[in-house]
C-alpha atoms as a PDB file:
ATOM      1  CA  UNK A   1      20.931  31.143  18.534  1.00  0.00           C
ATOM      2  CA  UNK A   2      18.819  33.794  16.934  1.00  0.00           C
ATOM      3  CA  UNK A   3      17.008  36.782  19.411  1.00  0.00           C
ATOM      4  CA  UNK A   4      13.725  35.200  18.562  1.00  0.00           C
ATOM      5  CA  UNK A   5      15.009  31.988  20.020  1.00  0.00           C
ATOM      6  CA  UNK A   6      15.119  32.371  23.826  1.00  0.00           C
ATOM      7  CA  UNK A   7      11.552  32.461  24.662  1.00  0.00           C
ATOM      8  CA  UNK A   8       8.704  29.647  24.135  1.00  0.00           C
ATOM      9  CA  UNK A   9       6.708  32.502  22.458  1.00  0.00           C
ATOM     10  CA  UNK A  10       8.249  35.549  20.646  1.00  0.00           C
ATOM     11  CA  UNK A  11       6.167  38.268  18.774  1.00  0.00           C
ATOM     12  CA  UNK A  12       7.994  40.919  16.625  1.00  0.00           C
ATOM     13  CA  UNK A  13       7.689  43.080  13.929  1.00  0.00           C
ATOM     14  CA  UNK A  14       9.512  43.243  10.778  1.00  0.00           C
ATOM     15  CA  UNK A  15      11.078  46.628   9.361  1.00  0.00           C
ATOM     16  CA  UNK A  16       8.136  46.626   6.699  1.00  0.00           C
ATOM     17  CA  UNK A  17       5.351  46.124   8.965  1.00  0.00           C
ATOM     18  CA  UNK A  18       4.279  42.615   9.443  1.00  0.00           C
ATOM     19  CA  UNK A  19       3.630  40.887  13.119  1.00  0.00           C
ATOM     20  CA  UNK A  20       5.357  37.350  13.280  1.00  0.00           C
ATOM     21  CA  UNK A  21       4.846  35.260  16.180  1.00  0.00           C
ATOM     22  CA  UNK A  22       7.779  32.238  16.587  1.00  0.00           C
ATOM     23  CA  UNK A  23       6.819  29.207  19.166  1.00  0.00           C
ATOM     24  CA  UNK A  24      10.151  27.821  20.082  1.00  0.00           C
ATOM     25  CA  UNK A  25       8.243  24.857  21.695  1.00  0.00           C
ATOM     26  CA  UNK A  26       5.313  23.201  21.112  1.00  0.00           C
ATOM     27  CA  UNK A  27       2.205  24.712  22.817  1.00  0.00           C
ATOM     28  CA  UNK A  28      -1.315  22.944  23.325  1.00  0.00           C
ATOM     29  CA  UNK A  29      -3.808  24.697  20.928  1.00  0.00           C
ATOM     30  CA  UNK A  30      -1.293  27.198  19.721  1.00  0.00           C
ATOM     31  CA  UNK A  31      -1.928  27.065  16.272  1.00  0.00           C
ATOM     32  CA  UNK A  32      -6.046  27.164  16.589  1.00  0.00           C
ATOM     33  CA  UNK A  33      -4.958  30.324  19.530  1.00  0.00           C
ATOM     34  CA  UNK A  34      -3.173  32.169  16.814  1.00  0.00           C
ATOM     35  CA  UNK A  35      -5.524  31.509  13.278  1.00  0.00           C
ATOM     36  CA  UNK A  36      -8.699  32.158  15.357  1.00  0.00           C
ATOM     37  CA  UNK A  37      -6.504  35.430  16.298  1.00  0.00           C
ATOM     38  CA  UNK A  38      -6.156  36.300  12.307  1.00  0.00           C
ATOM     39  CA  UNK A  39      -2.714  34.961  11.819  1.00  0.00           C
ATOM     40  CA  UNK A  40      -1.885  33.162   9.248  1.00  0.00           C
ATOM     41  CA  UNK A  41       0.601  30.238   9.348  1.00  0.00           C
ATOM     42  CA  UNK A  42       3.420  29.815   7.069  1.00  0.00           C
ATOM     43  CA  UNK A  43       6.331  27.445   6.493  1.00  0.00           C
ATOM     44  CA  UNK A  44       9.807  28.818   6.964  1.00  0.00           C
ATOM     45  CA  UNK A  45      13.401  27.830   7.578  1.00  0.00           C
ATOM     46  CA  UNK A  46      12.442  25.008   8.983  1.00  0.00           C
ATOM     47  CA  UNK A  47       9.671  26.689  11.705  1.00  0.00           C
ATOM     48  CA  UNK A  48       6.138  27.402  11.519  1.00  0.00           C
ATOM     49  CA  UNK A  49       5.948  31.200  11.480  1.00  0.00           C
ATOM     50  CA  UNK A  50       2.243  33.249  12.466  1.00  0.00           C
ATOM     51  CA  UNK A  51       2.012  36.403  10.485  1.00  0.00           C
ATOM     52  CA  UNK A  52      -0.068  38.945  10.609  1.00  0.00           C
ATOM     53  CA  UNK A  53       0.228  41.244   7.690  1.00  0.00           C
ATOM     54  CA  UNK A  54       0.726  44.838   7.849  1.00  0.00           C
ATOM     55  CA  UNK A  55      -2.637  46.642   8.978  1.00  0.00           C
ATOM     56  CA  UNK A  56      -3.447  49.324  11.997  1.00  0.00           C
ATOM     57  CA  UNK A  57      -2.212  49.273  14.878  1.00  0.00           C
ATOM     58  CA  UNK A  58      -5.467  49.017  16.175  1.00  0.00           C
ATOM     59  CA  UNK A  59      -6.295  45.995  14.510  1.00  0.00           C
ATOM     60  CA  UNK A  60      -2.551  44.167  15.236  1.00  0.00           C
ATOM     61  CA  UNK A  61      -3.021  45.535  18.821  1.00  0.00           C
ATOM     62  CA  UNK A  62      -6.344  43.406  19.396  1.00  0.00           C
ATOM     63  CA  UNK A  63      -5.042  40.624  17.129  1.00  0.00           C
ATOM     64  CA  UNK A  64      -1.852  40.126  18.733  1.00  0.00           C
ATOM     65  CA  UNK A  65      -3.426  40.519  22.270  1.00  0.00           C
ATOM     66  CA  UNK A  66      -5.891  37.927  21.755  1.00  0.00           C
ATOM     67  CA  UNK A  67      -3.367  35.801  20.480  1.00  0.00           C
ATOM     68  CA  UNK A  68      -1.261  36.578  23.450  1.00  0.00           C
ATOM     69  CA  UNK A  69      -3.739  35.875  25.819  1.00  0.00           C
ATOM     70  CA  UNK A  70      -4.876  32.579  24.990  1.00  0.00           C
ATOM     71  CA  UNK A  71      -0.776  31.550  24.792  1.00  0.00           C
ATOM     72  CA  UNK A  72      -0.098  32.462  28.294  1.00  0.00           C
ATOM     73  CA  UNK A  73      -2.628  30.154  29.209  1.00  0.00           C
ATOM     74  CA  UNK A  74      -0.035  27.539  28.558  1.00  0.00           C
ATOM     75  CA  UNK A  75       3.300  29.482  29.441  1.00  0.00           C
ATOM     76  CA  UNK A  76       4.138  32.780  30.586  1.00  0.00           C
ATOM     77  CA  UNK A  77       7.293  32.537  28.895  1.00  0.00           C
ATOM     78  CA  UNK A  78       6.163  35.222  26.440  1.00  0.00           C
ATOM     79  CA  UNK A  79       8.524  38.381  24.872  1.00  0.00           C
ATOM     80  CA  UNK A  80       6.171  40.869  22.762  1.00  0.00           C
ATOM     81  CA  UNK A  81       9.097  43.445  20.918  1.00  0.00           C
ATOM     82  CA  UNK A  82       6.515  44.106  18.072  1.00  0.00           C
ATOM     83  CA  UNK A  83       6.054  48.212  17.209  1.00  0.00           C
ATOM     84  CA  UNK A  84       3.142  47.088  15.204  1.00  0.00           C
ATOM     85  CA  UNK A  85       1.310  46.310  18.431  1.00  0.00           C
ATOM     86  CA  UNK A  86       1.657  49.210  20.403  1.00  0.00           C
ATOM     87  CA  UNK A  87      -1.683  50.845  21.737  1.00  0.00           C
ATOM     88  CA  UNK A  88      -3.330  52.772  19.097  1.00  0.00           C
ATOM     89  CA  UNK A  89      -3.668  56.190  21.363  1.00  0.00           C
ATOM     90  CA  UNK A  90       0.590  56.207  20.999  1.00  0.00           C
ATOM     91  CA  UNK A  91      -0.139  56.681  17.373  1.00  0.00           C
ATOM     92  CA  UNK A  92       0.295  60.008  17.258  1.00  0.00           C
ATOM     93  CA  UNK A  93       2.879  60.629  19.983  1.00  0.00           C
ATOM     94  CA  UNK A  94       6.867  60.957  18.836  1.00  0.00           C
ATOM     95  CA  UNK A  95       9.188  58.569  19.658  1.00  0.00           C
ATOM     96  CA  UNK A  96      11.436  59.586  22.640  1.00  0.00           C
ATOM     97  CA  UNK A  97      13.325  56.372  22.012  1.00  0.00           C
ATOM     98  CA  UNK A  98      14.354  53.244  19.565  1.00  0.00           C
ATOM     99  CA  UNK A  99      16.106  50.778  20.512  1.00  0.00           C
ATOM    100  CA  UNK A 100      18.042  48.479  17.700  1.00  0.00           C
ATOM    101  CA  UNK A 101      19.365  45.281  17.070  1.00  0.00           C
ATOM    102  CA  UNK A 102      21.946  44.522  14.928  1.00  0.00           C
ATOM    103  CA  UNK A 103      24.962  42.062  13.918  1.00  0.00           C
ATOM    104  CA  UNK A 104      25.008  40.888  17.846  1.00  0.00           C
ATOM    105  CA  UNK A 105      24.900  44.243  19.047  1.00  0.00           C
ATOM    106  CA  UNK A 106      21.984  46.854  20.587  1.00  0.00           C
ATOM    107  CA  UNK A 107      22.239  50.005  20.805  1.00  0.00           C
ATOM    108  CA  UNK A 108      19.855  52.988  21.246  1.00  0.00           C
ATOM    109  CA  UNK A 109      18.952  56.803  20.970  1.00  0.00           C
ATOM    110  CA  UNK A 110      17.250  58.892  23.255  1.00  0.00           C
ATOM    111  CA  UNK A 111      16.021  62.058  22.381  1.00  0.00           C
ATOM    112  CA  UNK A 112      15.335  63.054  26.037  1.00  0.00           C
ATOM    113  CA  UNK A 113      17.237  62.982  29.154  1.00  0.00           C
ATOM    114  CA  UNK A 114      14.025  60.840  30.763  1.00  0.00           C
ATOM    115  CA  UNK A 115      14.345  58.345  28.042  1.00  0.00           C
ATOM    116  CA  UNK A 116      18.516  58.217  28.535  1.00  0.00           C
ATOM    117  CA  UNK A 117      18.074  57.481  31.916  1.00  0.00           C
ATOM    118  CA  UNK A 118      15.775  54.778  31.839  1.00  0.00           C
ATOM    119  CA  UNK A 119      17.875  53.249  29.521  1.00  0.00           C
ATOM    120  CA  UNK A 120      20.895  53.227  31.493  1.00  0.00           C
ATOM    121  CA  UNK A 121      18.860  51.661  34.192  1.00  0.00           C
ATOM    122  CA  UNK A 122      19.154  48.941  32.264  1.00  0.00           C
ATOM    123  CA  UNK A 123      22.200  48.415  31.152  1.00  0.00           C
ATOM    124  CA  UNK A 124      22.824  50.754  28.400  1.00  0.00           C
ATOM    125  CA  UNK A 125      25.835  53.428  28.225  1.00  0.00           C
ATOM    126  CA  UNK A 126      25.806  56.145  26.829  1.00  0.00           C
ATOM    127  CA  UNK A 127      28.265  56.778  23.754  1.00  0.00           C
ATOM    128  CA  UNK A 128      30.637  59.712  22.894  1.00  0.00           C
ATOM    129  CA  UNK A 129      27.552  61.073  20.559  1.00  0.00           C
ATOM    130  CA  UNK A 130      25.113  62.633  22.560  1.00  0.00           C
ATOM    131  CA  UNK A 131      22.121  60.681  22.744  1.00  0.00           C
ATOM    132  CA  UNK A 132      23.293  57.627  21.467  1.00  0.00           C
ATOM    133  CA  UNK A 133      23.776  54.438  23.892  1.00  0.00           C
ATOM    134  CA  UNK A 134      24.807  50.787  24.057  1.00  0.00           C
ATOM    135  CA  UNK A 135      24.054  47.436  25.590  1.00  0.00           C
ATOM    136  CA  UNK A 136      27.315  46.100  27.385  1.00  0.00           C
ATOM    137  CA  UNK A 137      28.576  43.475  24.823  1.00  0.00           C
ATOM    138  CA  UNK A 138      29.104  40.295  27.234  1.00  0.00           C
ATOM    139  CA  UNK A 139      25.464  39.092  27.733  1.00  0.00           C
ATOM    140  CA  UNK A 140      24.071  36.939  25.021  1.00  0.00           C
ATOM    141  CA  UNK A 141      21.358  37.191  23.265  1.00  0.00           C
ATOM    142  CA  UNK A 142      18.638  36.120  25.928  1.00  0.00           C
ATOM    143  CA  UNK A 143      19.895  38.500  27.745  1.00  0.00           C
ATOM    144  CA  UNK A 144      20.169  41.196  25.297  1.00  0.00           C
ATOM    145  CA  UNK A 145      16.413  40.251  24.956  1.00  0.00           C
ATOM    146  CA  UNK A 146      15.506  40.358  28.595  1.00  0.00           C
ATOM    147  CA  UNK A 147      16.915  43.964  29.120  1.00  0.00           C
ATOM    148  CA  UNK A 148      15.482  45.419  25.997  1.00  0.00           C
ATOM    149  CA  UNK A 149      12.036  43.776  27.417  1.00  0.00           C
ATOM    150  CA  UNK A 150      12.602  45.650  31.125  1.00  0.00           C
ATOM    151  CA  UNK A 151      13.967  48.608  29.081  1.00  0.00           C
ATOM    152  CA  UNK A 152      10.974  49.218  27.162  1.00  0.00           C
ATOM    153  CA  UNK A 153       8.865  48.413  30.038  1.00  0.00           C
ATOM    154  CA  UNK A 154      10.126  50.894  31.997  1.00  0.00           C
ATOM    155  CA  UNK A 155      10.069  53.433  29.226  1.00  0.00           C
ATOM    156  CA  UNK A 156       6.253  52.711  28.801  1.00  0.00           C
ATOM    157  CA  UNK A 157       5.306  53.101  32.487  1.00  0.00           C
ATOM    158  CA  UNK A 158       7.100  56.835  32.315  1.00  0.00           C
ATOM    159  CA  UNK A 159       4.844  57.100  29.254  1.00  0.00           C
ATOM    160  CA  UNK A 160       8.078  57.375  26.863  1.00  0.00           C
ATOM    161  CA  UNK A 161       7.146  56.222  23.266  1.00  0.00           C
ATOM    162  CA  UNK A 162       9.923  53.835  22.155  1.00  0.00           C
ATOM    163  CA  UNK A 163      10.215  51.585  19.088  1.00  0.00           C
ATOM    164  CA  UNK A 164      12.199  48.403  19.380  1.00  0.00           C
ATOM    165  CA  UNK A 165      13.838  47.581  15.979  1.00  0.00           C
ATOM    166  CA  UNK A 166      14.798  44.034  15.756  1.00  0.00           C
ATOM    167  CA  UNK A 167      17.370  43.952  12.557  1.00  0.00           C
ATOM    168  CA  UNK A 168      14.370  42.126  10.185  1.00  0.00           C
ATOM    169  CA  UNK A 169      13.688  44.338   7.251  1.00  0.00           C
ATOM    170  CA  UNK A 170      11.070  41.565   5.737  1.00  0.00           C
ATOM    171  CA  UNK A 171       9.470  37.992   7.281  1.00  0.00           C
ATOM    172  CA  UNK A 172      12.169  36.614   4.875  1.00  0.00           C
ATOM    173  CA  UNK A 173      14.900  38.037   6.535  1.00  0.00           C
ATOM    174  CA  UNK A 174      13.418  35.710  10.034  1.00  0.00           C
ATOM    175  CA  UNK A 175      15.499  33.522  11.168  1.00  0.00           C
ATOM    176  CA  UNK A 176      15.810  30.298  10.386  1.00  0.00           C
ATOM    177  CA  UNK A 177      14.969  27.004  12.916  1.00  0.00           C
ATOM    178  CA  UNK A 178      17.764  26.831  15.251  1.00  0.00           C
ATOM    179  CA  UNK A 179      19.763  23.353  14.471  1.00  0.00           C
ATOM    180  CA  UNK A 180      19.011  20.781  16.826  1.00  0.00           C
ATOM    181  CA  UNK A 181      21.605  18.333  16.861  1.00  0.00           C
ATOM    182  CA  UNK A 182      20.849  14.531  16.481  1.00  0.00           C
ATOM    183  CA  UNK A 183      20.435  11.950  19.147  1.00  0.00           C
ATOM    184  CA  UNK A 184      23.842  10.172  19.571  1.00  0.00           C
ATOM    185  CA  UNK A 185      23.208   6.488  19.486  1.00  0.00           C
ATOM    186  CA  UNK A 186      23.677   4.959  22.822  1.00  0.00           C
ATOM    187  CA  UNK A 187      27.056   3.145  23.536  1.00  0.00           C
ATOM    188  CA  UNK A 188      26.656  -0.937  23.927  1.00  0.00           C
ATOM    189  CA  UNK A 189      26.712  -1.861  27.438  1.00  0.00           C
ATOM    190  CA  UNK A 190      30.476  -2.596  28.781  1.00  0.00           C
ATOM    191  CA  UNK A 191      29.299  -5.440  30.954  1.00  0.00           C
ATOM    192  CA  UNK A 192      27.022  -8.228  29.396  1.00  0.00           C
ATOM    193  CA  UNK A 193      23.344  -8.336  30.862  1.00  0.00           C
ATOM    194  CA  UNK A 194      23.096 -11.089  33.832  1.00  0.00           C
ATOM    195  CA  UNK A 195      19.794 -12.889  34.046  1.00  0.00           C
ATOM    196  CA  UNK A 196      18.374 -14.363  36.906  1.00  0.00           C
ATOM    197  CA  UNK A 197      17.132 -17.711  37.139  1.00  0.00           C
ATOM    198  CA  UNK A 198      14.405 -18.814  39.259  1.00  0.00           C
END
């Protein structure tokens, strides 16, 4: 399964800009939740992806947390990894820290000791280039998910700008409906039925 499909609700950016929410389960109201928010639904891969296209952050910041808010009326099982949502006043600030995900792997750069040790709070070890870490390969991709969540978290409440890259370079490059396999017809019973007479 795909990072974006661990979580009833997912919001992320792609590389170009646009703010995609997946539902990986069906939510009451979800779809009037995320148009009224200014998202725009769209067919893909077999899903129903919400897209926002690219705009200010200030505008995908309200957006998405309107959105947001009116989903976790119906689950809190909610993962927002979008850098087009981040708080307009970060703007301006530089980036202490991205974190990126890749062909099954995440890994990360910190360009200050603060940032590097959050991040190995959470998993992440730090490589033989300076700066550069990695996620322990075992964990799948939930919880590849889940630690880049806490990461970044943690990196905001020390008021380290980071920017979570998630491997999608266009809403094209989402991906696609995980496969659900089919119902397997039920076997016949072994035993014939008894009936009870009165």
């Amino acid at each position: 399964m795909a990072l974006t499909d661990h979580h009833d609700v997912f919001i992320g950016s792609t590389g170009d800009g646009w703010t995609f929410v997946v539902l990986n389960r069906p939510l009451r109201n979800a779809a009037r939740i995320l148009t009224g928010a200014g998202f725009t639904a769209r067919e893909h891969q077999g899903r129903t992806l919400y897209l926002l296209p690219p705009e200010t952050a200030e505008d995908a910041h309200e957006r998405a947390g309107v959105a947001a808010y009116g989903l976790m009326a119906h689950t809190q099982d909610l993962v927002d990894l979008a850098w087009t949502t981040h708080h307009p006043s970060t703007d301006g600030a530089e980036r202490e820290a991205t974190i990126r995900f890749h062909d099954g792997t995440v890994t990360a750069t910190a360009l200050t000791d603060r940032a590097g040790d959050v991040l190995t709070q959470h998993g992440f070890t730090p490589t033989e280039t300076t700066g550069e870490y990695t996620l322990a390969a075992g964990p799948g991709a939930a919880d590849a998910v889940n630690a880049v969540v806490r990461a970044e978290a943690h990196l905001y409440t020390h008021g380290v700008r980071v920017h979570v890259d998630l491997g999608i370079a266009t809403t094209q490059d989402i991906p696609p409906a995980p496969s659900r396999p089919g119902a397997a017809p039920s076997p016949p019973p072994t035993t014939p039925v008894q009936r009870r007479s009165r």
